[in-house]
Structures are given as C-alpha cells and as structure tokens.
PDB file of N, CA and C in Angstrom:
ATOM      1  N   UNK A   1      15.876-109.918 -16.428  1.00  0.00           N
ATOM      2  CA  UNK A   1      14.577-109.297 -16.651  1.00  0.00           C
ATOM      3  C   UNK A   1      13.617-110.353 -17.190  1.00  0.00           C
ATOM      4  N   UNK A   2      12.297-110.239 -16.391  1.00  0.00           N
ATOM      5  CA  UNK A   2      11.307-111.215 -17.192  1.00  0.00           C
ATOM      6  C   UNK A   2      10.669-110.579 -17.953  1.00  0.00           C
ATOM      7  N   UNK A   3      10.381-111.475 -19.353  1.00  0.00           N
ATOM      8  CA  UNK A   3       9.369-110.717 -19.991  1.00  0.00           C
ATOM      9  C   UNK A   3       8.279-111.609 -20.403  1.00  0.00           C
ATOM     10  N   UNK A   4       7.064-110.872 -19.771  1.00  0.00           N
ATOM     11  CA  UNK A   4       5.326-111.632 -20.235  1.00  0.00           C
ATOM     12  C   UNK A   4       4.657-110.962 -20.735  1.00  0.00           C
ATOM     13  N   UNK A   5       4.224-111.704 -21.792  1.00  0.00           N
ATOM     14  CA  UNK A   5       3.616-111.480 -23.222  1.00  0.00           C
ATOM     15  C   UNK A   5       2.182-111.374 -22.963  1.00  0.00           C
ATOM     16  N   UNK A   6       1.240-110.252 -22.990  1.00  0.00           N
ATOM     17  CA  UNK A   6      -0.125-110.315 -22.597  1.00  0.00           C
ATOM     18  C   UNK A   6      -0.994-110.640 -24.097  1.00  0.00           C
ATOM     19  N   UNK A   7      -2.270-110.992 -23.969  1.00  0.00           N
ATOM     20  CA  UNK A   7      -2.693-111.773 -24.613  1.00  0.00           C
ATOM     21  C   UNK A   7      -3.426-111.024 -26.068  1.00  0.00           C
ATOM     22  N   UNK A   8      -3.524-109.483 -25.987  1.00  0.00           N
ATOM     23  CA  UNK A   8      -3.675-108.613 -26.936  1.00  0.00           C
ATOM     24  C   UNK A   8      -1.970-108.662 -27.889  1.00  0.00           C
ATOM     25  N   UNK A   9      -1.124-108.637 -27.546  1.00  0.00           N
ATOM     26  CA  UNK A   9      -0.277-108.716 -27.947  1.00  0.00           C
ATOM     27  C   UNK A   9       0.089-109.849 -28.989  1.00  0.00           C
ATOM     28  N   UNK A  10      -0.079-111.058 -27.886  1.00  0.00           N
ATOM     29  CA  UNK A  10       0.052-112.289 -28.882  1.00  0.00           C
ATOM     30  C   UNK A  10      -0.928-112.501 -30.062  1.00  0.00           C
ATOM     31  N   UNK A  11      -2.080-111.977 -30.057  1.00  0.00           N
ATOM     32  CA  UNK A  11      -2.844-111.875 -31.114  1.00  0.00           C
ATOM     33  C   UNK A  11      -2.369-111.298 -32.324  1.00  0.00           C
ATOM     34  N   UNK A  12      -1.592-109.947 -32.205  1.00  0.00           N
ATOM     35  CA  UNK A  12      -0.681-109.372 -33.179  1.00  0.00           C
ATOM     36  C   UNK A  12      -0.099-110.112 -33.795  1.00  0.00           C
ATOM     37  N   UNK A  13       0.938-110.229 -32.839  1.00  0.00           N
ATOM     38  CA  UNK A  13       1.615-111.676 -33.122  1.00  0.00           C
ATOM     39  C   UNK A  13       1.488-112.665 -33.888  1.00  0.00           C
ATOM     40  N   UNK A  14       0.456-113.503 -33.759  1.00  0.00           N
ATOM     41  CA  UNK A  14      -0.104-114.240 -34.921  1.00  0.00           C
ATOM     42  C   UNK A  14      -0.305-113.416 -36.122  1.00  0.00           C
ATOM     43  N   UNK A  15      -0.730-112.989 -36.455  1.00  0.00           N
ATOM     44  CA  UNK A  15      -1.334-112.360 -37.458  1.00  0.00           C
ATOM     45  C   UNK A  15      -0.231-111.120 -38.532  1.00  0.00           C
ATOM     46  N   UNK A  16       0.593-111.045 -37.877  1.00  0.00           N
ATOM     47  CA  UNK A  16       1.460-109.837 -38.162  1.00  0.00           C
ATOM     48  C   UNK A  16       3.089-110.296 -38.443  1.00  0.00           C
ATOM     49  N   UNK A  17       3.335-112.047 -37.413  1.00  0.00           N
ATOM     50  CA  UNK A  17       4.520-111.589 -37.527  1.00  0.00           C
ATOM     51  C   UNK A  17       5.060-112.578 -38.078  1.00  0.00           C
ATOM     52  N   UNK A  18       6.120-112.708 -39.056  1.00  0.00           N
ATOM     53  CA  UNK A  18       7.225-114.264 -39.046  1.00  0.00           C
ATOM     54  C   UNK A  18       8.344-114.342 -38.450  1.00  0.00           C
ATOM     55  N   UNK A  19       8.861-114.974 -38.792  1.00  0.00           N
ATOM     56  CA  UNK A  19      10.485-115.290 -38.546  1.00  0.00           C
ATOM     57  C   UNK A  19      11.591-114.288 -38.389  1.00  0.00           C
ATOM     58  N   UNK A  20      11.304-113.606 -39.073  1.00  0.00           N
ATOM     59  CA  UNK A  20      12.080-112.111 -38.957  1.00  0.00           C
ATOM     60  C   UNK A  20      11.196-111.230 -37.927  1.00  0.00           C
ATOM     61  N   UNK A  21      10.440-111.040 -38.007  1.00  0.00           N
ATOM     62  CA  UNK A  21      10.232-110.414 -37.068  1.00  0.00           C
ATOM     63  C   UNK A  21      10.187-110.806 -35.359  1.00  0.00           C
ATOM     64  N   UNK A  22       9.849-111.899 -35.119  1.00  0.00           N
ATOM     65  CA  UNK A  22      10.291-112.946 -34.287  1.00  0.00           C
ATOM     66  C   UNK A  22      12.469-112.615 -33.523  1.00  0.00           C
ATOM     67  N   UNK A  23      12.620-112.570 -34.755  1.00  0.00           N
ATOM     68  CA  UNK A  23      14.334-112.319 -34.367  1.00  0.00           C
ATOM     69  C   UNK A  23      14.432-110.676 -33.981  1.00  0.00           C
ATOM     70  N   UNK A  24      13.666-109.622 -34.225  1.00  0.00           N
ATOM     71  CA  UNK A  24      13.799-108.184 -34.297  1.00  0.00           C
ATOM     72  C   UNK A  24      12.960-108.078 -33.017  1.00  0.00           C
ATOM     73  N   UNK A  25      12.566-108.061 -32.918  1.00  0.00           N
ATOM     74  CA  UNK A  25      11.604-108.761 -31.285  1.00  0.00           C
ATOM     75  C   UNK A  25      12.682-109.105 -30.166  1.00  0.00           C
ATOM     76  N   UNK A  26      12.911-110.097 -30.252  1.00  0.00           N
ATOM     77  CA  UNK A  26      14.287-110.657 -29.127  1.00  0.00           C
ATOM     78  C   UNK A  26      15.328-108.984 -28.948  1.00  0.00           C
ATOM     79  N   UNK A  27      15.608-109.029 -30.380  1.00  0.00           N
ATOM     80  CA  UNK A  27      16.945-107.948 -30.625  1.00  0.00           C
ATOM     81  C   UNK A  27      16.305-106.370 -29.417  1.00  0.00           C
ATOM     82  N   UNK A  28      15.239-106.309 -29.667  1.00  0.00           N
ATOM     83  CA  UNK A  28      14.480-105.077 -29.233  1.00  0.00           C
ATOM     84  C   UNK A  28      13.710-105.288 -27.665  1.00  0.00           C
ATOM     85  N   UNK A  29      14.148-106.773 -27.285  1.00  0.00           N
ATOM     86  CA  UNK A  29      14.089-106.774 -25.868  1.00  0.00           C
ATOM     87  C   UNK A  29      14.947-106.607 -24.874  1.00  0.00           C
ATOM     88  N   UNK A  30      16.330-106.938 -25.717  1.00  0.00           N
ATOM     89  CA  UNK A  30      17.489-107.267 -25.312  1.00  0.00           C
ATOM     90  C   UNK A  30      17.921-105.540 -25.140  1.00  0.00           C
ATOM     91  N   UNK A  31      17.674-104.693 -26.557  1.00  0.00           N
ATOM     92  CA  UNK A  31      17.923-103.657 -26.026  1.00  0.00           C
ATOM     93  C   UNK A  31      17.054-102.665 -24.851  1.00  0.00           C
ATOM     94  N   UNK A  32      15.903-102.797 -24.573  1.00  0.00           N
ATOM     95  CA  UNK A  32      15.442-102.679 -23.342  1.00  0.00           C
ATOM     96  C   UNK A  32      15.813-102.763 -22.191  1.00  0.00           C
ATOM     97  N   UNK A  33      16.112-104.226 -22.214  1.00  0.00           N
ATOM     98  CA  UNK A  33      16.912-104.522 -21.035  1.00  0.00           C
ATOM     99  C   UNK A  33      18.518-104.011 -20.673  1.00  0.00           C
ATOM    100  N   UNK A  34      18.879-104.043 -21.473  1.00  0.00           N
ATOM    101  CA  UNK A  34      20.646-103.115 -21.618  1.00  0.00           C
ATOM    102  C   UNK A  34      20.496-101.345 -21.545  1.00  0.00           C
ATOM    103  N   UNK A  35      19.347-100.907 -21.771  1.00  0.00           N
ATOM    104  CA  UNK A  35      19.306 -99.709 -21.635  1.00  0.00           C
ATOM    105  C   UNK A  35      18.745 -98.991 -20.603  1.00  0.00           C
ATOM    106  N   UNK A  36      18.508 -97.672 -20.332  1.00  0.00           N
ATOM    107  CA  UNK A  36      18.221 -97.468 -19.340  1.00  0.00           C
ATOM    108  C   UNK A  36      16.377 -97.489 -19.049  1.00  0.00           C
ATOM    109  N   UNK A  37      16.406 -97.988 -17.626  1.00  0.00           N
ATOM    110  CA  UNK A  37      14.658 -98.509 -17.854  1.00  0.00           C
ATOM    111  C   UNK A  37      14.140 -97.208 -16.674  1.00  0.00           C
ATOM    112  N   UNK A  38      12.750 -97.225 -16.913  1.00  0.00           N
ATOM    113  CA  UNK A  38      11.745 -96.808 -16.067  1.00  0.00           C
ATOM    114  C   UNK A  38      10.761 -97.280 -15.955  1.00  0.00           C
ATOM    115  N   UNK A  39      10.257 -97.039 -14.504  1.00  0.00           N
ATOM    116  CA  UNK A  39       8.966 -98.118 -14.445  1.00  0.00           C
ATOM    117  C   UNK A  39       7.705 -97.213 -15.364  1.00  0.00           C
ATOM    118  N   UNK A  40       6.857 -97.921 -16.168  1.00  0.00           N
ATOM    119  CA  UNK A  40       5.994 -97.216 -16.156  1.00  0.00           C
ATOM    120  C   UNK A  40       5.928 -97.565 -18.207  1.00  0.00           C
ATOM    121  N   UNK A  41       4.681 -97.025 -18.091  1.00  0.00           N
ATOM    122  CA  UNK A  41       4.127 -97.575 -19.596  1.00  0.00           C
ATOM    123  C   UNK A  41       4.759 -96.669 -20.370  1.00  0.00           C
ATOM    124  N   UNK A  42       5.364 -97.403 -21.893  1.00  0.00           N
ATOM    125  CA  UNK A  42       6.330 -96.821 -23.132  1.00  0.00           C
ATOM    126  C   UNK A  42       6.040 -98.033 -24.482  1.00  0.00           C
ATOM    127  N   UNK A  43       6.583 -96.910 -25.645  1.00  0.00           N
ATOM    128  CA  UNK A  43       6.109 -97.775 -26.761  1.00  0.00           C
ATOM    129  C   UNK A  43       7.266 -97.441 -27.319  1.00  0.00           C
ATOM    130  N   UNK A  44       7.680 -98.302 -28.345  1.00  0.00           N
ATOM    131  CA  UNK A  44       8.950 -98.817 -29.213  1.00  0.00           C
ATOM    132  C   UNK A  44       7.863 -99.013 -30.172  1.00  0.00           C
ATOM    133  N   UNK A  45       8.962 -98.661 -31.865  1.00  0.00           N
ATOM    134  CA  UNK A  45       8.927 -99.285 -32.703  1.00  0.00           C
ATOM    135  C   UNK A  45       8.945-100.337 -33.672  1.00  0.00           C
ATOM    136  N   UNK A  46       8.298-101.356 -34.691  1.00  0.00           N
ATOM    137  CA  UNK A  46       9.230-102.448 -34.783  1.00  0.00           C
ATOM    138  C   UNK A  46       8.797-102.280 -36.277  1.00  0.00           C
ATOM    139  N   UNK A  47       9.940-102.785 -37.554  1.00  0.00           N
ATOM    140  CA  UNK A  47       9.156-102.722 -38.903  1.00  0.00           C
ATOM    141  C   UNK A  47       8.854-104.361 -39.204  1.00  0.00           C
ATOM    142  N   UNK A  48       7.418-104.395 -39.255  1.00  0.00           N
ATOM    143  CA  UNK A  48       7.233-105.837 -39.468  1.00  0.00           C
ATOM    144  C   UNK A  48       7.053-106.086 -41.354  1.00  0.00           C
ATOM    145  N   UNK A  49       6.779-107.463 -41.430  1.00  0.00           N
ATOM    146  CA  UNK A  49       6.237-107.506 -43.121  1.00  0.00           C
ATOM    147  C   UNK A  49       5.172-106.642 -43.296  1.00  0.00           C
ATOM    148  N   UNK A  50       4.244-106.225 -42.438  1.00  0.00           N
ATOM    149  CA  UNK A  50       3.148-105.907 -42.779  1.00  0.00           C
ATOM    150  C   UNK A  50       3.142-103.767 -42.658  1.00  0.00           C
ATOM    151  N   UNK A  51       3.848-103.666 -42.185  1.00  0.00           N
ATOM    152  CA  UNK A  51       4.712-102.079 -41.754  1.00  0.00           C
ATOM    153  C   UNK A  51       4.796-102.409 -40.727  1.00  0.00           C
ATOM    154  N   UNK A  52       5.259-100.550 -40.589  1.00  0.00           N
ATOM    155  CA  UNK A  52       5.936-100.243 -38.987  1.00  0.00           C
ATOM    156  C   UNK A  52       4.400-100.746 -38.089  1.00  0.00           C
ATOM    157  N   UNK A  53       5.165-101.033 -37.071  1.00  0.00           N
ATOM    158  CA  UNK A  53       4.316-101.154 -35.664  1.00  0.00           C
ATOM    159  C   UNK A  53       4.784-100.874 -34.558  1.00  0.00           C
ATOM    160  N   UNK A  54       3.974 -99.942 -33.769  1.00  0.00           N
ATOM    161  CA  UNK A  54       4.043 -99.338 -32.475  1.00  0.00           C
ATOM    162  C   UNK A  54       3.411-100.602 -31.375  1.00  0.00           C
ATOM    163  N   UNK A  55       5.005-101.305 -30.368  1.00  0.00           N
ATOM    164  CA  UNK A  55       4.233-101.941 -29.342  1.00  0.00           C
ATOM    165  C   UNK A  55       4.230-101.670 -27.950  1.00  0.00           C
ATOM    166  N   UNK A  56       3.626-101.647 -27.650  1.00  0.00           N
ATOM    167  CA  UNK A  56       3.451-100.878 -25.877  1.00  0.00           C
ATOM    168  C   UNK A  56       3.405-101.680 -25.048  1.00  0.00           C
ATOM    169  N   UNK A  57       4.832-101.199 -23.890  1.00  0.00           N
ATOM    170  CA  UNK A  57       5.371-101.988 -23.029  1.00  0.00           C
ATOM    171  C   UNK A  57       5.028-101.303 -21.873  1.00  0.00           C
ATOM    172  N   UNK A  58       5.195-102.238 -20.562  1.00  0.00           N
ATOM    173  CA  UNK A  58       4.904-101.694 -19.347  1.00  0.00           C
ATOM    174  C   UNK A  58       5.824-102.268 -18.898  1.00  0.00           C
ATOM    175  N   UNK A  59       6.627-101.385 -17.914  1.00  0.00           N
ATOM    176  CA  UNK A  59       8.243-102.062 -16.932  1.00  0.00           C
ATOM    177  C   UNK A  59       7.889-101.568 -15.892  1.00  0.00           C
ATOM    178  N   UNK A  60       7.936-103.158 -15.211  1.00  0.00           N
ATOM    179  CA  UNK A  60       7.849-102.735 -13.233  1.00  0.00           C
ATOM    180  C   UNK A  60       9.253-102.821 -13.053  1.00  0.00           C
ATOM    181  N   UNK A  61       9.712-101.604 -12.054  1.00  0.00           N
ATOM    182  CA  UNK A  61      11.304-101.805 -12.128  1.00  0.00           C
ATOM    183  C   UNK A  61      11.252-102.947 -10.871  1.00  0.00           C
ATOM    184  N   UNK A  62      11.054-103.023  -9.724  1.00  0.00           N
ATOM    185  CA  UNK A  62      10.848-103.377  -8.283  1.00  0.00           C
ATOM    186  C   UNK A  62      11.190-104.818  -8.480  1.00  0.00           C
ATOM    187  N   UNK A  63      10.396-105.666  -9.453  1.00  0.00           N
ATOM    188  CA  UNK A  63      10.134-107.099 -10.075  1.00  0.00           C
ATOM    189  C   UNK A  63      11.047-107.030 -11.023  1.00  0.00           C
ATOM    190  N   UNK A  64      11.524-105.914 -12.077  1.00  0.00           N
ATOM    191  CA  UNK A  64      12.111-106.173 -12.785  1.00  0.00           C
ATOM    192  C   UNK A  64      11.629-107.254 -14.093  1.00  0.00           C
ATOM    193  N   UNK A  65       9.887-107.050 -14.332  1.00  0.00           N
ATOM    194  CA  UNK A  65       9.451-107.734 -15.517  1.00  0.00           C
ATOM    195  C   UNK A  65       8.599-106.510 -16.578  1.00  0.00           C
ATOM    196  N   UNK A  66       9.360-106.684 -17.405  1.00  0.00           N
ATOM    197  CA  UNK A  66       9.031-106.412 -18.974  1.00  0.00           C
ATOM    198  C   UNK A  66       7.685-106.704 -19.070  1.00  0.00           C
ATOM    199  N   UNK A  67       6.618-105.680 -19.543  1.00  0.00           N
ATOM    200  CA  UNK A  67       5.227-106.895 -19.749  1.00  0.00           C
ATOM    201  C   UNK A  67       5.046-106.084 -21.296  1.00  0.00           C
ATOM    202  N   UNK A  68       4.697-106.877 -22.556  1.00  0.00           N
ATOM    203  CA  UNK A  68       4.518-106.536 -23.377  1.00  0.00           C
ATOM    204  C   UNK A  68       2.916-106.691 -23.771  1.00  0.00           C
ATOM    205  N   UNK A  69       2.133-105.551 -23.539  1.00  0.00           N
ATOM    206  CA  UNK A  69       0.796-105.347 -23.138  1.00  0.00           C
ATOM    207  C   UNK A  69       0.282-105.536 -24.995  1.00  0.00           C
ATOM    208  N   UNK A  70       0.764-104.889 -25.762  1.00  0.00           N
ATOM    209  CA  UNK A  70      -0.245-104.518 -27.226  1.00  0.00           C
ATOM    210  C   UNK A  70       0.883-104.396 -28.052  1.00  0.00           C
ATOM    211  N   UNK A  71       0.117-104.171 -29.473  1.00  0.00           N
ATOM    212  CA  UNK A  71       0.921-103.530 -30.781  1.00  0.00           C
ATOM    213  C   UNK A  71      -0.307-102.897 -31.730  1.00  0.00           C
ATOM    214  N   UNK A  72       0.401-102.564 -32.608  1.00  0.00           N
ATOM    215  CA  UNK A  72      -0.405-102.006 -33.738  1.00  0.00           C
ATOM    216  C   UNK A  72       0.026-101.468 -34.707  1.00  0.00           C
ATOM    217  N   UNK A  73      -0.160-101.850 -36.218  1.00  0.00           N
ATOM    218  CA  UNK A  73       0.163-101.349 -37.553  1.00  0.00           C
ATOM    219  C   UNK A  73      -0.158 -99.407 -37.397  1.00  0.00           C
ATOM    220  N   UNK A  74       1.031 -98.994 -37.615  1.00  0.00           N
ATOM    221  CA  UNK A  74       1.052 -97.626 -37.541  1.00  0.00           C
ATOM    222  C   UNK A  74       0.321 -96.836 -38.761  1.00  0.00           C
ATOM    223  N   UNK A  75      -0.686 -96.408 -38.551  1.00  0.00           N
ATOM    224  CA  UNK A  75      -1.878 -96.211 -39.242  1.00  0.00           C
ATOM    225  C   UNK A  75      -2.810 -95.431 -39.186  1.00  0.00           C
ATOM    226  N   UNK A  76      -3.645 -94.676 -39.984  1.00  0.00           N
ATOM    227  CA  UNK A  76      -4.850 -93.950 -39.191  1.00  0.00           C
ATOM    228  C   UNK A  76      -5.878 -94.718 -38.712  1.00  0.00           C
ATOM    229  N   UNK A  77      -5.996 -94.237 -37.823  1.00  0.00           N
ATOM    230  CA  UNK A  77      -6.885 -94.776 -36.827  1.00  0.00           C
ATOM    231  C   UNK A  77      -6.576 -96.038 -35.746  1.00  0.00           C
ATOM    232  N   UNK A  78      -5.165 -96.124 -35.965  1.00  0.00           N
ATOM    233  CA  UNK A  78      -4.701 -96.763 -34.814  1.00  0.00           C
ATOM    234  C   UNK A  78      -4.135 -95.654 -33.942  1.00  0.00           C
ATOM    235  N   UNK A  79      -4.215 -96.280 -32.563  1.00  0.00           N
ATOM    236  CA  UNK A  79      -4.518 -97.975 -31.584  1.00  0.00           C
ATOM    237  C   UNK A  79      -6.017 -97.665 -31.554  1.00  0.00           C
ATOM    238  N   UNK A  80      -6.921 -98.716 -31.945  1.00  0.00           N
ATOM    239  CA  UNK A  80      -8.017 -98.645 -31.755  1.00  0.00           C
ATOM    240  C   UNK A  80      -8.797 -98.617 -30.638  1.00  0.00           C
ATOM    241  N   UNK A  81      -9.891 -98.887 -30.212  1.00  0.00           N
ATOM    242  CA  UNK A  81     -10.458 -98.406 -29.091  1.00  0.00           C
ATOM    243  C   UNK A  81     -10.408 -99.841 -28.611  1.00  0.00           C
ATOM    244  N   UNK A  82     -10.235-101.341 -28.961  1.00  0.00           N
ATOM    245  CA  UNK A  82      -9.983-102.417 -28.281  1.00  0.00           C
ATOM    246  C   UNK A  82      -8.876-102.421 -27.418  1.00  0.00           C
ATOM    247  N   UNK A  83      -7.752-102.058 -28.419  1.00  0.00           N
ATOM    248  CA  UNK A  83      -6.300-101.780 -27.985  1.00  0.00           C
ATOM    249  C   UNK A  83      -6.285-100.864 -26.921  1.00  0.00           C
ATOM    250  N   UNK A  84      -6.972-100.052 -26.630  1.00  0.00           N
ATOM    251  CA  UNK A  84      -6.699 -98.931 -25.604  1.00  0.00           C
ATOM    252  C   UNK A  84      -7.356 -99.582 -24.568  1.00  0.00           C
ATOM    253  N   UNK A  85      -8.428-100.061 -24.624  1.00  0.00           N
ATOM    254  CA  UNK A  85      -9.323-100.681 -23.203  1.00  0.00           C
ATOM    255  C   UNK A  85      -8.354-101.759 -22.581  1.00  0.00           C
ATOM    256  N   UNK A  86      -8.110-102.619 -23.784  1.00  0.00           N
ATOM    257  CA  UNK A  86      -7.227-103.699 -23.362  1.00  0.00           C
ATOM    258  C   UNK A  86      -5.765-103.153 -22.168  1.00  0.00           C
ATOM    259  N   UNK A  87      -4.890-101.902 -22.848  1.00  0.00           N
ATOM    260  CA  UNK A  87      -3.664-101.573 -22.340  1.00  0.00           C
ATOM    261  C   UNK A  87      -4.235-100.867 -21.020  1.00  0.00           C
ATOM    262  N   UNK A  88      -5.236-100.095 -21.073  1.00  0.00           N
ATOM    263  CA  UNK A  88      -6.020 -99.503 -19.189  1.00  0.00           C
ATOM    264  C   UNK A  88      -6.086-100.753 -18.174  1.00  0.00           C
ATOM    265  N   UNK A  89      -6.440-101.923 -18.775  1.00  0.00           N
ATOM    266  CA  UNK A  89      -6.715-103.067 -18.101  1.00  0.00           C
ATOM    267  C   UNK A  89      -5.663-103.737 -17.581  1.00  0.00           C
ATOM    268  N   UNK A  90      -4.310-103.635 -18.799  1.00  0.00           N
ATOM    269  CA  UNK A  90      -3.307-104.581 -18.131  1.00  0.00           C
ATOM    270  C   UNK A  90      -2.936-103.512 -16.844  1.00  0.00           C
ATOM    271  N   UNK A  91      -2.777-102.511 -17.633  1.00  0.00           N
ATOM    272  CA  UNK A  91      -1.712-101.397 -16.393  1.00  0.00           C
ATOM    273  C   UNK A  91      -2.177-101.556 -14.842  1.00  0.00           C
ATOM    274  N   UNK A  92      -3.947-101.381 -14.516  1.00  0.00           N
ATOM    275  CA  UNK A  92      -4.484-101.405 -13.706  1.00  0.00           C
ATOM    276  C   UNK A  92      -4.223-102.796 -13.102  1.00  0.00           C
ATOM    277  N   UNK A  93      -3.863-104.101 -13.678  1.00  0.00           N
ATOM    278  CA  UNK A  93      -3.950-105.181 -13.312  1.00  0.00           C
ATOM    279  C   UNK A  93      -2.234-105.451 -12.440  1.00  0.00           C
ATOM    280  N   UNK A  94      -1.436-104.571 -13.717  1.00  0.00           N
ATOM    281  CA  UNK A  94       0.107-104.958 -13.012  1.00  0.00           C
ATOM    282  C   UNK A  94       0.164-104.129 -11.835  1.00  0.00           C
ATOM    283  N   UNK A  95      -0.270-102.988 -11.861  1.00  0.00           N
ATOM    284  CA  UNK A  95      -0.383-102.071 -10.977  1.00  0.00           C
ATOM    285  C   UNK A  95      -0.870-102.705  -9.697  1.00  0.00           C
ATOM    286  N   UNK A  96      -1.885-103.252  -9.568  1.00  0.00           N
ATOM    287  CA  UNK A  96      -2.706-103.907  -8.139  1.00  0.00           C
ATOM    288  C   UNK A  96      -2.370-104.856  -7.878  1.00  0.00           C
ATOM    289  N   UNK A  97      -1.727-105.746  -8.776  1.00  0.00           N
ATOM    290  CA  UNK A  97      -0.586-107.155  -8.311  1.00  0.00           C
ATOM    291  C   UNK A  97       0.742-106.708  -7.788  1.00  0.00           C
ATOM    292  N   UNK A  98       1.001-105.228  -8.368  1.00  0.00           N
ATOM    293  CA  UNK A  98       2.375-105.207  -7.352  1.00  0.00           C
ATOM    294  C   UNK A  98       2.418-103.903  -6.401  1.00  0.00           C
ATOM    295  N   UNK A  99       1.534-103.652  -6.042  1.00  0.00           N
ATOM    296  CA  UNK A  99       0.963-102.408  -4.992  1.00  0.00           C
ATOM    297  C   UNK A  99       1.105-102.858  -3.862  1.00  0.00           C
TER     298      UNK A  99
END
C-alpha cells in the first residue's frame, strides 16, 4: 500500500507532532493496511501531545494508495472551514486522477 501525505496534513504535522507521535502514525498505518479497507473517505483517531486528533484518510482500493488528506485537534469547532474546503478538494482531485 502507498501512502501520500497531502499538504494540509503535513502542516498538522509540523505543528502538532513529535517523535511519539511520528511512531503512533506508522503503528496506525500499518493497521489500516492489515485491516479490512474500503475505498472511500474515513477518519481514525490519534492521541497526540497536544490531544486527541481526528485524521482523515481517503483509500483508493484499485491503486491501492492510502492518501492522508487532513487532521485536527478534537475540539469545538473543529474541522474548520479550511480543513473542510481543503478535504472536498483532495477527494475531487483523487477522484478525477483515477476515474
């Protein structure tokens, strides 16, 4: 399984994550991939230093790539309205690259 990291995501990333979370990440791709998949947009949990965070994945089964579109500190008023434009955009984008 490939997995690509979209660029709302990696922003999280910076900002949210260390070393441990970095290792809980891998652990939580790995179980993705070992479990049973469907194509189509889903969100997992992860507890970072900063709290829990909800990150939202998109799986093309066909290609068989993981795309890890967003995240977000589980919170009121999250996923914000960046986060949501951003995740319409990837979907529409993986969607018409593999149509």
């Amino acid at each position: 399984m490939k997995i690509v990291l979209k660029s709302f995501f990696k922003e999280f990333v910076w900002k949210h994550y260390g070393p441990r979370e970095m290792v809980k990440q891998e652990l939580q791709y790995r179980q993705i991939e070992e479990g049973s998949k469907k194509q189509g947009l889903f969100e997992k949990t992860l507890e970072t230093q900063d709290g829990n965070t909800a990150i939202v994945y998109y799986y093309y089964d066909s290609n068989e790539i993981l795309y890890v579109l967003a995240a977000h500190l589980i919170r009121k008023g999250e996923p914000g309205l960046a986060e949501k434009k951003a995740v319409e955009k990837y979907v529409r984008e993986i969607e018409s690259e593999n149509s």
